[in-house]
N, C-alpha and C. Protein backbone atom coordinates (compact mmCIF):
# COMPACT_ATOMS: atom_id res chain seq x y z
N UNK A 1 66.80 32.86 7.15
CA UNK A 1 66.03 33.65 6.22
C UNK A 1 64.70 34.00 6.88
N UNK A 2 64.04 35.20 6.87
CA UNK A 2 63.15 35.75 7.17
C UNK A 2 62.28 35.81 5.51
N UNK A 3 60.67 35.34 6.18
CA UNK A 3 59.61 35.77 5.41
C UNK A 3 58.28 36.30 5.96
N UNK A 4 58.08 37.22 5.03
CA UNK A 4 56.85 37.72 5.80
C UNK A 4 55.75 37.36 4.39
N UNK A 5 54.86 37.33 4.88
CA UNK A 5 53.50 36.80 4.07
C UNK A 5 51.96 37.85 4.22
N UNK A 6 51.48 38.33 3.39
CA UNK A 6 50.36 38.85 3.30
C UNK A 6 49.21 37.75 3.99
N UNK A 7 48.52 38.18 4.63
CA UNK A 7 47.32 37.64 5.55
C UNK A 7 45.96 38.38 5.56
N UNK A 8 44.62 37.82 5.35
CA UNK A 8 43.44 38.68 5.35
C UNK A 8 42.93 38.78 7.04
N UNK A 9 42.85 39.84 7.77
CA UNK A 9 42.30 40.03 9.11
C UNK A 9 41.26 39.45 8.82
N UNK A 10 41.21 38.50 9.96
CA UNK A 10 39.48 38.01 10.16
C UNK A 10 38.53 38.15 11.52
N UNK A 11 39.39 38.64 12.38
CA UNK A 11 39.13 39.05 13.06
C UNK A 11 39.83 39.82 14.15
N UNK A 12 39.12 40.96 15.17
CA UNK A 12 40.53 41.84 16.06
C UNK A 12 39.63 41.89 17.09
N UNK A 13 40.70 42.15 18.11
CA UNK A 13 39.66 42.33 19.47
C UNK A 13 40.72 43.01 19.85
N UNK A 14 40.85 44.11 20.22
CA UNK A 14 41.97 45.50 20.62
C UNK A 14 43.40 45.10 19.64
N UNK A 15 44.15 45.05 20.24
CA UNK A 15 45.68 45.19 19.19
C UNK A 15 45.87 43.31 18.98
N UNK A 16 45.11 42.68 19.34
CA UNK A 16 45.17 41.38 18.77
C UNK A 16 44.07 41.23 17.70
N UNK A 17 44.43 40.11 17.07
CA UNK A 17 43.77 39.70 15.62
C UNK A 17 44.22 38.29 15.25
N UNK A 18 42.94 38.29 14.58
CA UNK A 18 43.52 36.20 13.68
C UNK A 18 43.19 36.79 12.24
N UNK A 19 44.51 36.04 11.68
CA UNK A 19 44.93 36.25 10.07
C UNK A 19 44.67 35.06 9.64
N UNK A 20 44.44 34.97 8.37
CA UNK A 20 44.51 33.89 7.39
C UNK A 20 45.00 33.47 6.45
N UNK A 21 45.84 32.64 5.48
CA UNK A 21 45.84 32.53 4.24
C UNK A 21 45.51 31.15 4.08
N UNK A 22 45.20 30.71 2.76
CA UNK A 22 44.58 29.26 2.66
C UNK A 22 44.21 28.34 3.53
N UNK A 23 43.26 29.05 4.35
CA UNK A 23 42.65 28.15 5.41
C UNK A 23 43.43 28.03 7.25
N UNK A 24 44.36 28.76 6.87
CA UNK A 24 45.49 28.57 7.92
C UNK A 24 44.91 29.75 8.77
N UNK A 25 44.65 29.60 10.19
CA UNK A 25 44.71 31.19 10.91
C UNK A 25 45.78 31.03 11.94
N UNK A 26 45.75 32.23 12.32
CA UNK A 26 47.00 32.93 13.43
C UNK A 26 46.85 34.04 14.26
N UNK A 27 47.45 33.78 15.40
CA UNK A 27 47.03 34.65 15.86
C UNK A 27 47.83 35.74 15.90
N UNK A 28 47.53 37.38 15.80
CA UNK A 28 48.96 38.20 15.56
C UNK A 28 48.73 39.33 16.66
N UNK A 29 49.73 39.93 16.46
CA UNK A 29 49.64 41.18 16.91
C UNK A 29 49.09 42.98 16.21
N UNK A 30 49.08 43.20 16.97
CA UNK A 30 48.34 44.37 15.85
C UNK A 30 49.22 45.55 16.09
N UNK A 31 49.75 46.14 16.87
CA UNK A 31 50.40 47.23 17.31
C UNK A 31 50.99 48.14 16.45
N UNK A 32 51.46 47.55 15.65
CA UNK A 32 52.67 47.96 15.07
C UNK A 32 51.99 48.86 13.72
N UNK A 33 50.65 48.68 13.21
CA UNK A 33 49.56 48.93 12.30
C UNK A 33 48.87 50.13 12.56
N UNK A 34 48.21 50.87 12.25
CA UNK A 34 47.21 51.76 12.05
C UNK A 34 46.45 52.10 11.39
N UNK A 35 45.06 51.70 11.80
CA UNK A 35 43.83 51.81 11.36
C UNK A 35 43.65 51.08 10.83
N UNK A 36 43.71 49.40 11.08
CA UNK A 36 43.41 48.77 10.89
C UNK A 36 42.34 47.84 11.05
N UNK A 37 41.60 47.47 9.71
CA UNK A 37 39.53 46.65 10.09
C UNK A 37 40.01 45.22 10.00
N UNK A 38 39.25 44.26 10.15
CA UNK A 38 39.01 43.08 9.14
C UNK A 38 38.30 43.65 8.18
N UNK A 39 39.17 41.92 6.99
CA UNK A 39 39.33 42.47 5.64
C UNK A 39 40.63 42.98 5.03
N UNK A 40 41.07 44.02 5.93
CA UNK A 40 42.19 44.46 5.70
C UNK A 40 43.66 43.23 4.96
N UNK A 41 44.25 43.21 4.57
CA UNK A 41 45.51 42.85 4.02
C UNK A 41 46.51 43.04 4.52
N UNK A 42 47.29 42.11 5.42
CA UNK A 42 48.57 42.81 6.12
C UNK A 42 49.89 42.21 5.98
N UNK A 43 50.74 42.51 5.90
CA UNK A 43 52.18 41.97 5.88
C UNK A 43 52.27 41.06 7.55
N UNK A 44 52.89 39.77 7.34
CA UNK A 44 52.85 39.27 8.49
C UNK A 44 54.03 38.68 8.83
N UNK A 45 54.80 39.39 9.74
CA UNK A 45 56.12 38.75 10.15
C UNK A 45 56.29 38.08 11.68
N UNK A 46 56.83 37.00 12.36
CA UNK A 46 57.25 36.49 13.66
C UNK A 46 56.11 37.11 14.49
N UNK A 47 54.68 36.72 13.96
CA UNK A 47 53.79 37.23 15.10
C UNK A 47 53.21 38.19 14.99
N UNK A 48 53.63 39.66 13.94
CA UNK A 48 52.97 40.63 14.12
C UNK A 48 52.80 41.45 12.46
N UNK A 49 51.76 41.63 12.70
CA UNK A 49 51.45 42.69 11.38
C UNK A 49 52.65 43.73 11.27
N UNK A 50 52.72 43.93 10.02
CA UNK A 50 53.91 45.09 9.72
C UNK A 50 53.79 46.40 8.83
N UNK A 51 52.78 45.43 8.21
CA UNK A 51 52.19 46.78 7.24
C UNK A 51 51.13 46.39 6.66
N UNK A 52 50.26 47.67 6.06
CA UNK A 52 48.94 47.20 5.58
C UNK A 52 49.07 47.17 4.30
N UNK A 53 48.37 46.26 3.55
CA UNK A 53 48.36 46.33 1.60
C UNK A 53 47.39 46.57 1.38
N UNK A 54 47.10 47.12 0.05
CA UNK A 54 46.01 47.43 -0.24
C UNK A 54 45.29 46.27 -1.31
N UNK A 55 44.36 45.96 -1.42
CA UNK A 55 43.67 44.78 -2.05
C UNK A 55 44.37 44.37 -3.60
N UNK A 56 44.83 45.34 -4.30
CA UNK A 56 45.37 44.92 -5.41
C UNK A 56 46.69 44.33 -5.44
N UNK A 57 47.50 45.08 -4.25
CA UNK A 57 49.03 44.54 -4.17
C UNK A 57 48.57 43.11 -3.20
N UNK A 58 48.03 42.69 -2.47
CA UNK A 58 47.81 41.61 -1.93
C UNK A 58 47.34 40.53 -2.53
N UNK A 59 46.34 40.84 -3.68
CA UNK A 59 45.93 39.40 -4.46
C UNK A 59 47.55 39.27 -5.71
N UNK A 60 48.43 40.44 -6.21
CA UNK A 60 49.02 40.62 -6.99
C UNK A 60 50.77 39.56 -6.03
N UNK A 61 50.62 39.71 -4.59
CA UNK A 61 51.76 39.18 -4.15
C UNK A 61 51.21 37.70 -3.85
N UNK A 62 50.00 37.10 -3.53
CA UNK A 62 49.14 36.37 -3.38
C UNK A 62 49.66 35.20 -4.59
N UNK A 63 49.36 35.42 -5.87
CA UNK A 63 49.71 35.16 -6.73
C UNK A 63 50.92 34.69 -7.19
N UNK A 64 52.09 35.41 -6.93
CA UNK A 64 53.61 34.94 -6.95
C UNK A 64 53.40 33.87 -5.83
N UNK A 65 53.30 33.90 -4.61
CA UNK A 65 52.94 32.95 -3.68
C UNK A 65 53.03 31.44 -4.31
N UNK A 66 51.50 31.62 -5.40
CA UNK A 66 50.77 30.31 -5.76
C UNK A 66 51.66 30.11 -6.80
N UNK A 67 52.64 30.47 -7.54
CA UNK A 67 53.90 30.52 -8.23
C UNK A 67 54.73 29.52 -8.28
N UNK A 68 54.87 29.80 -6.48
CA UNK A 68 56.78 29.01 -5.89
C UNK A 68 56.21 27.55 -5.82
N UNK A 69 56.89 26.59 -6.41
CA UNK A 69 56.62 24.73 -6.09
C UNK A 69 56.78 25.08 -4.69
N UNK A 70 55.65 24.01 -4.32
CA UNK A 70 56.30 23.40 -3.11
C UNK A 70 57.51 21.96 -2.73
N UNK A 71 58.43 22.30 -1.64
CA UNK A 71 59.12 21.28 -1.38
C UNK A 71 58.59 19.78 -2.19
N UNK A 72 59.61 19.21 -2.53
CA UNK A 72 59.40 18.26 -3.59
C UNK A 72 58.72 17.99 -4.69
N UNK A 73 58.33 19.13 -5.28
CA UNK A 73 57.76 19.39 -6.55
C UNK A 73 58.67 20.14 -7.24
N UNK A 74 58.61 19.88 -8.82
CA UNK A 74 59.06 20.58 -9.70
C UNK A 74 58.55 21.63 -10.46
């Protein structure tokens, strides 16, 4: 199974970038994106940005996120 996860850019230095969600960063790729700042909202799959969201669909998928139990919780 493949998942990809929304991430806030926190920082880019040419087609690389570090993403975040709850404290977690990463380092990604950027290529695949356009026109992309930090700040920005991105879909994040095996390493690389995939698409950009816009602030409402990102706190709105964000949300389902904080939803799913984690492993061994009900």
């Amino acid at each position: 199974m493949c998942l990809a996860v929304p991430m806030k850019l926190v920082e880019k230095k040419g087609e690389e970038g570090v993403v975040e969600l709850a404290g977690v960063r990463r380092k990604i790729r950027l290529d695949l994106v356009d026109n992309v700042r930090v700040g920005d909202y991105l879909i994040v799959h095996a390493g690389f940005a995939i698409e950009k969201l816009n602030l409402k669909e990102a706190k709105k998928t964000l949300k389902l996120f904080q939803e799913i139990p984690a492993p061994g919780q009900k």
